[in-house]
N, C-alpha and C. Protein backbone atom coordinates (compact mmCIF):
# COMPACT_ATOMS: atom_id res chain seq x y z
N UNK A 1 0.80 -1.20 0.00
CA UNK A 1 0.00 0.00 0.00
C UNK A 1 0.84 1.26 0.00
N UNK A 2 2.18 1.27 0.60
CA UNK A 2 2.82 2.00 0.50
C UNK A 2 3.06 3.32 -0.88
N UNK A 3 3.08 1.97 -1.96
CA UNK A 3 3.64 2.52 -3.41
C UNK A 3 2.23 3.29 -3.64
N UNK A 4 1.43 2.84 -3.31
CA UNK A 4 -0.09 3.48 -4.10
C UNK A 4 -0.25 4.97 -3.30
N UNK A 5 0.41 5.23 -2.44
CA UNK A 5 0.21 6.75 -2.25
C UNK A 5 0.30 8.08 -2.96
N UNK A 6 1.29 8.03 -3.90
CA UNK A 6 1.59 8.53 -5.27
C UNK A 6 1.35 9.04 -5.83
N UNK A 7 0.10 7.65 -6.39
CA UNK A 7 -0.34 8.06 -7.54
C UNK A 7 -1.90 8.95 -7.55
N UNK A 8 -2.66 9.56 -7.01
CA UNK A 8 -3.36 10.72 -6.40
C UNK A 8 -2.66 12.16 -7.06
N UNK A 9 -1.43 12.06 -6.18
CA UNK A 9 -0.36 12.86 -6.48
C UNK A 9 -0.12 12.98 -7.99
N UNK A 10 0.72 12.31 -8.54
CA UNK A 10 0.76 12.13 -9.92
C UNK A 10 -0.50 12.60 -10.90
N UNK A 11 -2.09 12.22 -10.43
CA UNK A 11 -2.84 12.50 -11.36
C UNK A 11 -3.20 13.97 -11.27
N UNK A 12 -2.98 14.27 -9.70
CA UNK A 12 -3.03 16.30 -10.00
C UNK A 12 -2.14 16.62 -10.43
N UNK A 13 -1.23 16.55 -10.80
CA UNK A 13 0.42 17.15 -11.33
C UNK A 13 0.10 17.29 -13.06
N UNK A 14 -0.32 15.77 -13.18
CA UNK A 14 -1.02 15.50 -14.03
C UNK A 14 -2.07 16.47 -15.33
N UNK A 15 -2.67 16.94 -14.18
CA UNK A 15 -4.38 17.60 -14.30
C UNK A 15 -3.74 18.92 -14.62
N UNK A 16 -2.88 19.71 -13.54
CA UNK A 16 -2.73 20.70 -13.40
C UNK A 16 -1.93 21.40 -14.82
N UNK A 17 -1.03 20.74 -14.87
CA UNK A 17 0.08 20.59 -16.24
C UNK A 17 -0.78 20.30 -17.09
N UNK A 18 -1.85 20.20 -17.65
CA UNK A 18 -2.55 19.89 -18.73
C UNK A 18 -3.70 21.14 -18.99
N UNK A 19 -4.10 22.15 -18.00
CA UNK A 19 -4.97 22.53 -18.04
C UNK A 19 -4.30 24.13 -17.78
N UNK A 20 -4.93 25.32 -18.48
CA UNK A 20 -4.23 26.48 -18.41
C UNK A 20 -5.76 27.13 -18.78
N UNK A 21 -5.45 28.64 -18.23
CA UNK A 21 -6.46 29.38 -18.80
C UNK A 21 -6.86 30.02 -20.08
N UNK A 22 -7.94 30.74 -20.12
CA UNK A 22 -8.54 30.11 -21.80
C UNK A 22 -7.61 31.16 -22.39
N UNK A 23 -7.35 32.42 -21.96
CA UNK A 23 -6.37 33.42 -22.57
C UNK A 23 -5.21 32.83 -22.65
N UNK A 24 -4.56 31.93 -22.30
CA UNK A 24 -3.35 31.35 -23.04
C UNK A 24 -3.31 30.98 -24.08
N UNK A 25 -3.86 30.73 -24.90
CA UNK A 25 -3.86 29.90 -26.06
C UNK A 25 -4.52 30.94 -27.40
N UNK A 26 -4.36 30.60 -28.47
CA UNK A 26 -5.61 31.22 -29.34
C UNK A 26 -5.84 29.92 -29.87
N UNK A 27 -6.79 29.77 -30.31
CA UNK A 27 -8.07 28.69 -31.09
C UNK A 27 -9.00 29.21 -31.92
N UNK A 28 -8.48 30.21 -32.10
CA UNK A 28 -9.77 31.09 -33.62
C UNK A 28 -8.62 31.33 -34.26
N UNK A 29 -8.97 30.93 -35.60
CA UNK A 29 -8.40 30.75 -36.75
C UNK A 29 -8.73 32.06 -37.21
N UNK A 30 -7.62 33.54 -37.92
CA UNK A 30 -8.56 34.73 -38.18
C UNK A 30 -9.53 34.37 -39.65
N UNK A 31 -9.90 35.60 -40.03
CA UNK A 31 -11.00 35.58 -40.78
C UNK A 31 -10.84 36.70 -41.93
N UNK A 32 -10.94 35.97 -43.00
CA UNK A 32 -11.00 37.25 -44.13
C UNK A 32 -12.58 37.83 -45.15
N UNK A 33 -12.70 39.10 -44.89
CA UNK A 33 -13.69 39.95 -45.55
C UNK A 33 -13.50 40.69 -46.28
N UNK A 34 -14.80 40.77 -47.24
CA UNK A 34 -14.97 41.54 -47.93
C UNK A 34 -14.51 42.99 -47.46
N UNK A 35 -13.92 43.83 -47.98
CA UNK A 35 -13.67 45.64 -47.79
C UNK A 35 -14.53 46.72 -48.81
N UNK A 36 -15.72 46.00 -48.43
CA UNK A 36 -17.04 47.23 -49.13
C UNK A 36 -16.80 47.28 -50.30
N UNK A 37 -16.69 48.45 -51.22
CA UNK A 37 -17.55 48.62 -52.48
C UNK A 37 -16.03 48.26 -53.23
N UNK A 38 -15.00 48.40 -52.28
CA UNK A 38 -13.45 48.16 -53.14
C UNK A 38 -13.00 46.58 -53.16
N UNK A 39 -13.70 45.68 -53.04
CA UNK A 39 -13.62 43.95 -52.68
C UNK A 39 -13.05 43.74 -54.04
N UNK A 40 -12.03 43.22 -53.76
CA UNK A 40 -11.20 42.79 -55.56
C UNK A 40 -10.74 41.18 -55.39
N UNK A 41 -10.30 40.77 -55.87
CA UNK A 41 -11.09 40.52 -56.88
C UNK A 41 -12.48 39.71 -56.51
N UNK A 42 -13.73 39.73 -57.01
CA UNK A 42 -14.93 39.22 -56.62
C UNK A 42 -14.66 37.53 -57.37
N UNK A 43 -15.77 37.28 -57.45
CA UNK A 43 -16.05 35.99 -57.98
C UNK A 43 -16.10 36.44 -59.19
N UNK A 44 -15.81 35.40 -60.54
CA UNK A 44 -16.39 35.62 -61.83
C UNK A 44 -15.70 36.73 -62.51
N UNK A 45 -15.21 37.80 -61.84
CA UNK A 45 -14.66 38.62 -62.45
C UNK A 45 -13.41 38.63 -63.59
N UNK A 46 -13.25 39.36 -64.37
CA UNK A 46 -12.71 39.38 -65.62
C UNK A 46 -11.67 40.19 -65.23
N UNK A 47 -10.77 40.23 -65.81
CA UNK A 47 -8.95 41.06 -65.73
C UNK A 47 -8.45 41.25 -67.11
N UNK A 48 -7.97 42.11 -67.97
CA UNK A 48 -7.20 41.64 -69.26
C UNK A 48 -5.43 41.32 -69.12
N UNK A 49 -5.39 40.25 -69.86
CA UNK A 49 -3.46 40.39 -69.80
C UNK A 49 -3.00 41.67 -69.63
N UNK A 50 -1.55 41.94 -69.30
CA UNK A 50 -1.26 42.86 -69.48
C UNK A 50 -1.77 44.05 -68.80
N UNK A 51 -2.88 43.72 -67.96
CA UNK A 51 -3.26 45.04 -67.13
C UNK A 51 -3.31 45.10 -65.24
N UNK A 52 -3.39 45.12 -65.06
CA UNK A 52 -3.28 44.75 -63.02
C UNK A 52 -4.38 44.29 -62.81
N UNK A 53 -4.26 43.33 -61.52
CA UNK A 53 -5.43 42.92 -60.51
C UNK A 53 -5.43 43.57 -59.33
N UNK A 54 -6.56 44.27 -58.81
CA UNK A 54 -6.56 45.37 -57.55
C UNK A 54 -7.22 43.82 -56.83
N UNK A 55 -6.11 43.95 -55.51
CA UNK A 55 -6.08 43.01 -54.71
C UNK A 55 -7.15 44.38 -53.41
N UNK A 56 -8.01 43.78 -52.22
CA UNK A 56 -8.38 44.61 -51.37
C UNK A 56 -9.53 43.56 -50.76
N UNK A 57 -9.08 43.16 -49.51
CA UNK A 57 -9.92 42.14 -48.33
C UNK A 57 -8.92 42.71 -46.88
N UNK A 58 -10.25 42.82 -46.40
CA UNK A 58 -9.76 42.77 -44.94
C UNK A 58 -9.64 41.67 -44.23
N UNK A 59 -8.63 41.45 -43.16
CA UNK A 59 -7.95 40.63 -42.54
C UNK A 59 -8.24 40.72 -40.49
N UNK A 60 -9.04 39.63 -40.29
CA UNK A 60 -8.73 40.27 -38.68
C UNK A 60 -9.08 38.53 -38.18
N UNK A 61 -8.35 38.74 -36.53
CA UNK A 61 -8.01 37.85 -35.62
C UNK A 61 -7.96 38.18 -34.14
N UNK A 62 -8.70 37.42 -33.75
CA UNK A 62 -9.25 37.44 -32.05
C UNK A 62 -7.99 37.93 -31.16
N UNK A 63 -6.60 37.66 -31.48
CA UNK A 63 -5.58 37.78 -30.62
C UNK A 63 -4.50 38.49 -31.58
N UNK A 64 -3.95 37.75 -32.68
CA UNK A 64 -2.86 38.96 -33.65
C UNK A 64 -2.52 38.25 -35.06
N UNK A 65 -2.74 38.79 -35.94
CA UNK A 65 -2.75 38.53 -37.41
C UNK A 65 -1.11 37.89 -37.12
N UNK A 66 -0.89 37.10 -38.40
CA UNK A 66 1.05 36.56 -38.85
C UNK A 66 0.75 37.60 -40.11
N UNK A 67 0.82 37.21 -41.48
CA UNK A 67 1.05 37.18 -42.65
C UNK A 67 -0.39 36.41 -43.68
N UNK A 68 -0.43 37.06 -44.68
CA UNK A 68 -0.97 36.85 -45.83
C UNK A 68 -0.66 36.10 -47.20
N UNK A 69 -1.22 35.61 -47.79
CA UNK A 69 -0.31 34.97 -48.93
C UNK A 69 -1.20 34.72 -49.83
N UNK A 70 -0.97 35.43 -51.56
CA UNK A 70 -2.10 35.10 -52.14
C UNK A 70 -1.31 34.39 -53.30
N UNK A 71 -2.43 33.54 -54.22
CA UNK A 71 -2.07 32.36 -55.23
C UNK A 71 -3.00 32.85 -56.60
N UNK A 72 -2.05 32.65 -57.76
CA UNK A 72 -3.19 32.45 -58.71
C UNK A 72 -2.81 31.09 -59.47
N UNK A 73 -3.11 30.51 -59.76
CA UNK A 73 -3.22 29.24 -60.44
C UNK A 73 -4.26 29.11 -61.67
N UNK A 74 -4.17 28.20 -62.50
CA UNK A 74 -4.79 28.47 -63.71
C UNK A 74 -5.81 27.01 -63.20
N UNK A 75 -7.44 26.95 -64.12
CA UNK A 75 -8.27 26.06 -63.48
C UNK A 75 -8.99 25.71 -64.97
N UNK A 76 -7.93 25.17 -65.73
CA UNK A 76 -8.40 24.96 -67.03
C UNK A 76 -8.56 23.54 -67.22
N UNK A 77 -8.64 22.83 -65.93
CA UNK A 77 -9.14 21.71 -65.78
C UNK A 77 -10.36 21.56 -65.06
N UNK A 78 -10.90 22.53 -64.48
CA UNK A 78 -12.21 23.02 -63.96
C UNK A 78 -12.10 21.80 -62.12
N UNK A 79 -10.99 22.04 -61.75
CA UNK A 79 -10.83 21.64 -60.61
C UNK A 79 -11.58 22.79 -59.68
N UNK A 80 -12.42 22.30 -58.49
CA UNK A 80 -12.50 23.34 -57.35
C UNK A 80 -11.88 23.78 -56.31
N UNK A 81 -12.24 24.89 -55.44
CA UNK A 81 -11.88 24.63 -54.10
C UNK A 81 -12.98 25.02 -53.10
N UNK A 82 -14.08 25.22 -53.87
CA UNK A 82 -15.43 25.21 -53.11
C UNK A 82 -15.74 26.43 -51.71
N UNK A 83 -15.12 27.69 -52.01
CA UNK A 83 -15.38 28.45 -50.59
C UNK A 83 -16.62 29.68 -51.37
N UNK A 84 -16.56 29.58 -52.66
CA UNK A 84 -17.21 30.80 -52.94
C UNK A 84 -18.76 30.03 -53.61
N UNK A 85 -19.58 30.49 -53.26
CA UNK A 85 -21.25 30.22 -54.04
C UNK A 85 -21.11 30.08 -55.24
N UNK A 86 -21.74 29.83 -56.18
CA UNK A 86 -21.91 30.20 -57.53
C UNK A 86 -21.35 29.51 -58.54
N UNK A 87 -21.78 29.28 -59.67
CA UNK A 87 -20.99 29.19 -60.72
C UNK A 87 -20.45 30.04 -61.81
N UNK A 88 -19.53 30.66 -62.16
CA UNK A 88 -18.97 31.26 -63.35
C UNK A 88 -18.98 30.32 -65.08
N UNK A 89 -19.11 31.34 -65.75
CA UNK A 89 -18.75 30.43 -67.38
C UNK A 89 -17.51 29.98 -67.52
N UNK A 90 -17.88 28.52 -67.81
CA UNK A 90 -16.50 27.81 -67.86
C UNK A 90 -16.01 27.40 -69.86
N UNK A 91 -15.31 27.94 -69.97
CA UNK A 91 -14.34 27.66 -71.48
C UNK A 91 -14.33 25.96 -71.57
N UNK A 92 -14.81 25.12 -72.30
CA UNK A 92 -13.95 23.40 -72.71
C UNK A 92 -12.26 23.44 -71.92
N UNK A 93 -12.23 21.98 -71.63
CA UNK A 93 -11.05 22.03 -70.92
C UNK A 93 -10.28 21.90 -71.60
N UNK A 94 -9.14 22.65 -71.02
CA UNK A 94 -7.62 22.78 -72.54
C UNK A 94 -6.57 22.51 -71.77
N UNK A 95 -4.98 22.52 -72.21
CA UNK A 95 -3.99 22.15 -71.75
C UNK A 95 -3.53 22.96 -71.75
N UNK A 96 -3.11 23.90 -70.17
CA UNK A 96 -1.72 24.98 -70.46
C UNK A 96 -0.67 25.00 -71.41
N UNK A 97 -0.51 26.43 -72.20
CA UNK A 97 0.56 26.74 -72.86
C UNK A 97 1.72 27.22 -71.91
N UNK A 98 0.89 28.51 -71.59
CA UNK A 98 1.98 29.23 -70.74
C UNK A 98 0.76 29.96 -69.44
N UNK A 99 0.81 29.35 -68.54
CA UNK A 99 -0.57 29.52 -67.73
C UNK A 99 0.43 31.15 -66.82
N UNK A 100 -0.74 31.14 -65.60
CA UNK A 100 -0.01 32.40 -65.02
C UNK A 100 -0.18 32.01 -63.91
N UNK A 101 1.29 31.99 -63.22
CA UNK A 101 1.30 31.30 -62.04
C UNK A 101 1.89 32.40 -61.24
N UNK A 102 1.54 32.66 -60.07
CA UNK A 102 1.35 33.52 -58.81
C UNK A 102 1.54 32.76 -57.76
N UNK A 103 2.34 33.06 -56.79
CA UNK A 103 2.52 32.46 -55.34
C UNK A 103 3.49 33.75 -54.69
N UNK A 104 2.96 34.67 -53.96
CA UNK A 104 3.82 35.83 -53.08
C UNK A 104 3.02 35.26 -51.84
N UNK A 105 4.22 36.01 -50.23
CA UNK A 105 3.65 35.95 -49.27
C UNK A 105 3.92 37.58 -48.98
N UNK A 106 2.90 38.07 -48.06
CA UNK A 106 2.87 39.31 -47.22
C UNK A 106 3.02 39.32 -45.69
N UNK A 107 3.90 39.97 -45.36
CA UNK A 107 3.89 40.49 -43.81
C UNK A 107 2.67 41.35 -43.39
N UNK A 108 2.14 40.68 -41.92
CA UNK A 108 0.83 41.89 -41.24
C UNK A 108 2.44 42.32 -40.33
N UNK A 109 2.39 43.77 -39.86
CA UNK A 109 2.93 44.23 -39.20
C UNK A 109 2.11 43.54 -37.83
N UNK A 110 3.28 43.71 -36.74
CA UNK A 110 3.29 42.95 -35.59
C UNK A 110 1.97 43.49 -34.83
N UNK A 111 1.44 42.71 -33.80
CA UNK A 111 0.52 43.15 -33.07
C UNK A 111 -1.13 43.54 -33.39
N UNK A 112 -1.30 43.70 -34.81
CA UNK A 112 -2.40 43.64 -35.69
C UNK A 112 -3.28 42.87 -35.47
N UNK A 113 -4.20 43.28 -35.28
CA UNK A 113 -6.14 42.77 -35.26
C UNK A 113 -6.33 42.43 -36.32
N UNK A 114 -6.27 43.51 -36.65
CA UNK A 114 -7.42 44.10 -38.34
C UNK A 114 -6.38 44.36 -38.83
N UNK A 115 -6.56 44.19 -40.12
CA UNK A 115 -5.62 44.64 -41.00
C UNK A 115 -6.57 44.33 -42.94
N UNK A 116 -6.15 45.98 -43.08
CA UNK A 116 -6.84 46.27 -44.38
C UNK A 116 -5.74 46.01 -45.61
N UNK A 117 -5.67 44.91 -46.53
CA UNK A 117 -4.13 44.43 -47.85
C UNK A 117 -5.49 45.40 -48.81
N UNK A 118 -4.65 46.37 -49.26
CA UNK A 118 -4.58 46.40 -50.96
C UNK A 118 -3.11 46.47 -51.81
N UNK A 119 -3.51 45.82 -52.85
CA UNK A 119 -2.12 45.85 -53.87
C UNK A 119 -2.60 45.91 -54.95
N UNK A 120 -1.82 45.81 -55.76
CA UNK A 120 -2.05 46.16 -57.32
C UNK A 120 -1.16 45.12 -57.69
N UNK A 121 -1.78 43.65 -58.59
CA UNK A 121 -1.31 42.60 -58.98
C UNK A 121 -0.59 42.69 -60.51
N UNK A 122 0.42 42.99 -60.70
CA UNK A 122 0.66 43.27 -62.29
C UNK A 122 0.02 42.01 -63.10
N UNK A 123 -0.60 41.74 -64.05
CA UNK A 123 -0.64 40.45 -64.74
C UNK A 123 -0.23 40.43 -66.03
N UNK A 124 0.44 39.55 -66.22
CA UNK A 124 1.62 39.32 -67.20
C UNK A 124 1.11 39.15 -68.38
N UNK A 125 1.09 40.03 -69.45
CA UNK A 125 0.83 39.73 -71.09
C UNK A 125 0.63 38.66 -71.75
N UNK A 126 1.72 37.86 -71.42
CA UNK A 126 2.25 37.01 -72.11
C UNK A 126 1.22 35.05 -72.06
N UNK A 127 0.41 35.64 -71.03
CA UNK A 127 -0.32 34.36 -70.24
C UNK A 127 -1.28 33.72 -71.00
N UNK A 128 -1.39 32.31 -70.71
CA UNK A 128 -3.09 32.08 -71.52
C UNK A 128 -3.99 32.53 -70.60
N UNK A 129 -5.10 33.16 -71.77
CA UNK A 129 -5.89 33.68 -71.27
C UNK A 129 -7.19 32.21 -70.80
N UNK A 130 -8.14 32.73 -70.03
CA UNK A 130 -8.73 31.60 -69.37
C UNK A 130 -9.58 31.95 -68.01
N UNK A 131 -9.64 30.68 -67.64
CA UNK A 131 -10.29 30.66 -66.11
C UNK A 131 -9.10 30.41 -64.85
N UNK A 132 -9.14 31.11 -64.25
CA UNK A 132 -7.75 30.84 -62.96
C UNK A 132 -8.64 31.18 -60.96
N UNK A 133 -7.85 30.35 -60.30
CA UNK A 133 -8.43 30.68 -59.24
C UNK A 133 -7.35 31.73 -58.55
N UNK A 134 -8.20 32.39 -57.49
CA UNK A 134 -7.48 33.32 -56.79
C UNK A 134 -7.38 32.90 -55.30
N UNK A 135 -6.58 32.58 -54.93
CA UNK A 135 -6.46 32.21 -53.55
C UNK A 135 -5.68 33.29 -52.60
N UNK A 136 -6.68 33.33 -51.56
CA UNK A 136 -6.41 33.81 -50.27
C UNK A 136 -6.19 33.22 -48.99
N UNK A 137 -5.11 33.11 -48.70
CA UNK A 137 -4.29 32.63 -47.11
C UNK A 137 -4.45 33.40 -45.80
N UNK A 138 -4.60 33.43 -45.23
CA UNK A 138 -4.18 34.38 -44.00
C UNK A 138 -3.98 33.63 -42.65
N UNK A 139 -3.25 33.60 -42.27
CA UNK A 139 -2.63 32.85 -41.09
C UNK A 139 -2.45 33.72 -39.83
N UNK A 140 -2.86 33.41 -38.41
CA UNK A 140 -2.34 34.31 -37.48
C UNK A 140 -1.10 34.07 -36.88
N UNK A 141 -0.73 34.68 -36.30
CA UNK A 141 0.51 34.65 -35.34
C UNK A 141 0.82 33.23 -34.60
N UNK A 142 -0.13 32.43 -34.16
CA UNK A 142 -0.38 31.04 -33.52
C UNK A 142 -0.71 30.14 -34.34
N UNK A 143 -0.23 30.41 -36.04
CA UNK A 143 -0.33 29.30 -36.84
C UNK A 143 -1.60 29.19 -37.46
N UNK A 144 -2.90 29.02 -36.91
CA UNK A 144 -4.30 29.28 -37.40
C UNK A 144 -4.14 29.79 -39.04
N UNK A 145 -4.77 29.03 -39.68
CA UNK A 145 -4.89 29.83 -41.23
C UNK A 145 -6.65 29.48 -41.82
N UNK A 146 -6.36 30.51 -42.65
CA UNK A 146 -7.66 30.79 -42.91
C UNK A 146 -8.06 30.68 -44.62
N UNK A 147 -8.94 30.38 -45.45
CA UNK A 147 -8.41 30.51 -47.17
C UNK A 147 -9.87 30.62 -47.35
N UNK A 148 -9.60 31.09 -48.87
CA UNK A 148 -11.13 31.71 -49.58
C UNK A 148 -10.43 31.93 -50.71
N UNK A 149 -11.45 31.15 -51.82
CA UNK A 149 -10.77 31.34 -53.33
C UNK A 149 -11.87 31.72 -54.32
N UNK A 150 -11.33 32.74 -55.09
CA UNK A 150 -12.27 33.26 -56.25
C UNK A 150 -12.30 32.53 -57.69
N UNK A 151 -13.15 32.57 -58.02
CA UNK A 151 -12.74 31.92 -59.54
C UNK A 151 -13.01 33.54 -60.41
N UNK A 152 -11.57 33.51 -61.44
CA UNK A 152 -11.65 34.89 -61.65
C UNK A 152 -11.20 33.95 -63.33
N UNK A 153 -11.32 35.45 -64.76
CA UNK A 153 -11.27 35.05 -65.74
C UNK A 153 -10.00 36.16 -66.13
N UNK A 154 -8.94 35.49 -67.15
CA UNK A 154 -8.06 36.39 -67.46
C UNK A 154 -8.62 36.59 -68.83
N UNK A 155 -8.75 37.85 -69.51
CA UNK A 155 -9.09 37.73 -70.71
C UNK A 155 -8.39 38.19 -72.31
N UNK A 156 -8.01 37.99 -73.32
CA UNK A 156 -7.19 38.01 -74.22
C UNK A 156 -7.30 38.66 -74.99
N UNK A 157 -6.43 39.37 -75.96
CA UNK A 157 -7.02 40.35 -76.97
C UNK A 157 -7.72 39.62 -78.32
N UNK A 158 -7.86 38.36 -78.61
CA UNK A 158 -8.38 37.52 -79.10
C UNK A 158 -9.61 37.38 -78.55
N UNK A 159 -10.33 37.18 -77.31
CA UNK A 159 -11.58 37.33 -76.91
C UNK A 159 -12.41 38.46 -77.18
């Protein structure tokens, strides 16, 4: 009986070491929105080669934003990623020539809630024109990430 005194002991040490208050931690993943009448790119929306994409979503998190990171990828295989309603007009499926591929990351300055990204996306001339998705990342400070993807259309001077 001796040895069994212990373990009592052990299971609060246990308990205690396992359990912290709820402000220690974050567990909300932040959240990205629309920024009113300036929301770029929307769903469905059209871009021409050769001219910019006005990037503009707001960014916020219960405890403190990390960084942002947006994607464009080409979807001329009519693959999804299912965050936005709707369907857009889809082109027959074709095989990239020279698709337009996008992958940057952004810094939120430190300590940030909220945080309002606009940029101005150059898009490259040279691209097939088409259907491409737009992906949005946003990750907080505690790892949490967050995504929302547009289906947007690049369009050609041939169209």
């Amino acid at each position: 009986m001796k040895n069994s005194n212990w373990i009592p002991s052990l299971l609060l040490c246990a308990l205690c070491a396992c359990s912290s208050p709820s402000g220690d931690k974050d567990l909300v993943p932040p959240e990205i929105f629309p920024s009113g009448e300036s929301t770029s790119p929307l769903n469905c929306q059209e871009f021409p080669r050769g001219g910019f994409l006005p990037f503009s979503y707001v960014f916020s998190d219960d405890v403190e934003l990390g960084s942002f990171n947006l994607e464009v990828h080409n979807n001329f295989d009519h693959h999804t990623h299912s965050t936005e309603a709707g369907e857009c007009r889809q082109d027959p499926v074709k095989q990239p020539v020279h698709p337009w591929i996008f992958n940057q990351d952004y810094a939120i300055p430190a300590g940030k809630t909220s945080y309002e990204a606009n940029l101005r996306i150059p898009i490259p001339e040279d691209i097939d024109p088409g259907e491409y998705h737009f992906m949005i990342r946003v990750t907080d400070a505690s790892g949490w990430q967050q995504l929302r993807s547009v289906s947007i259309r690049i369009s050609g001077n041939e169209e």
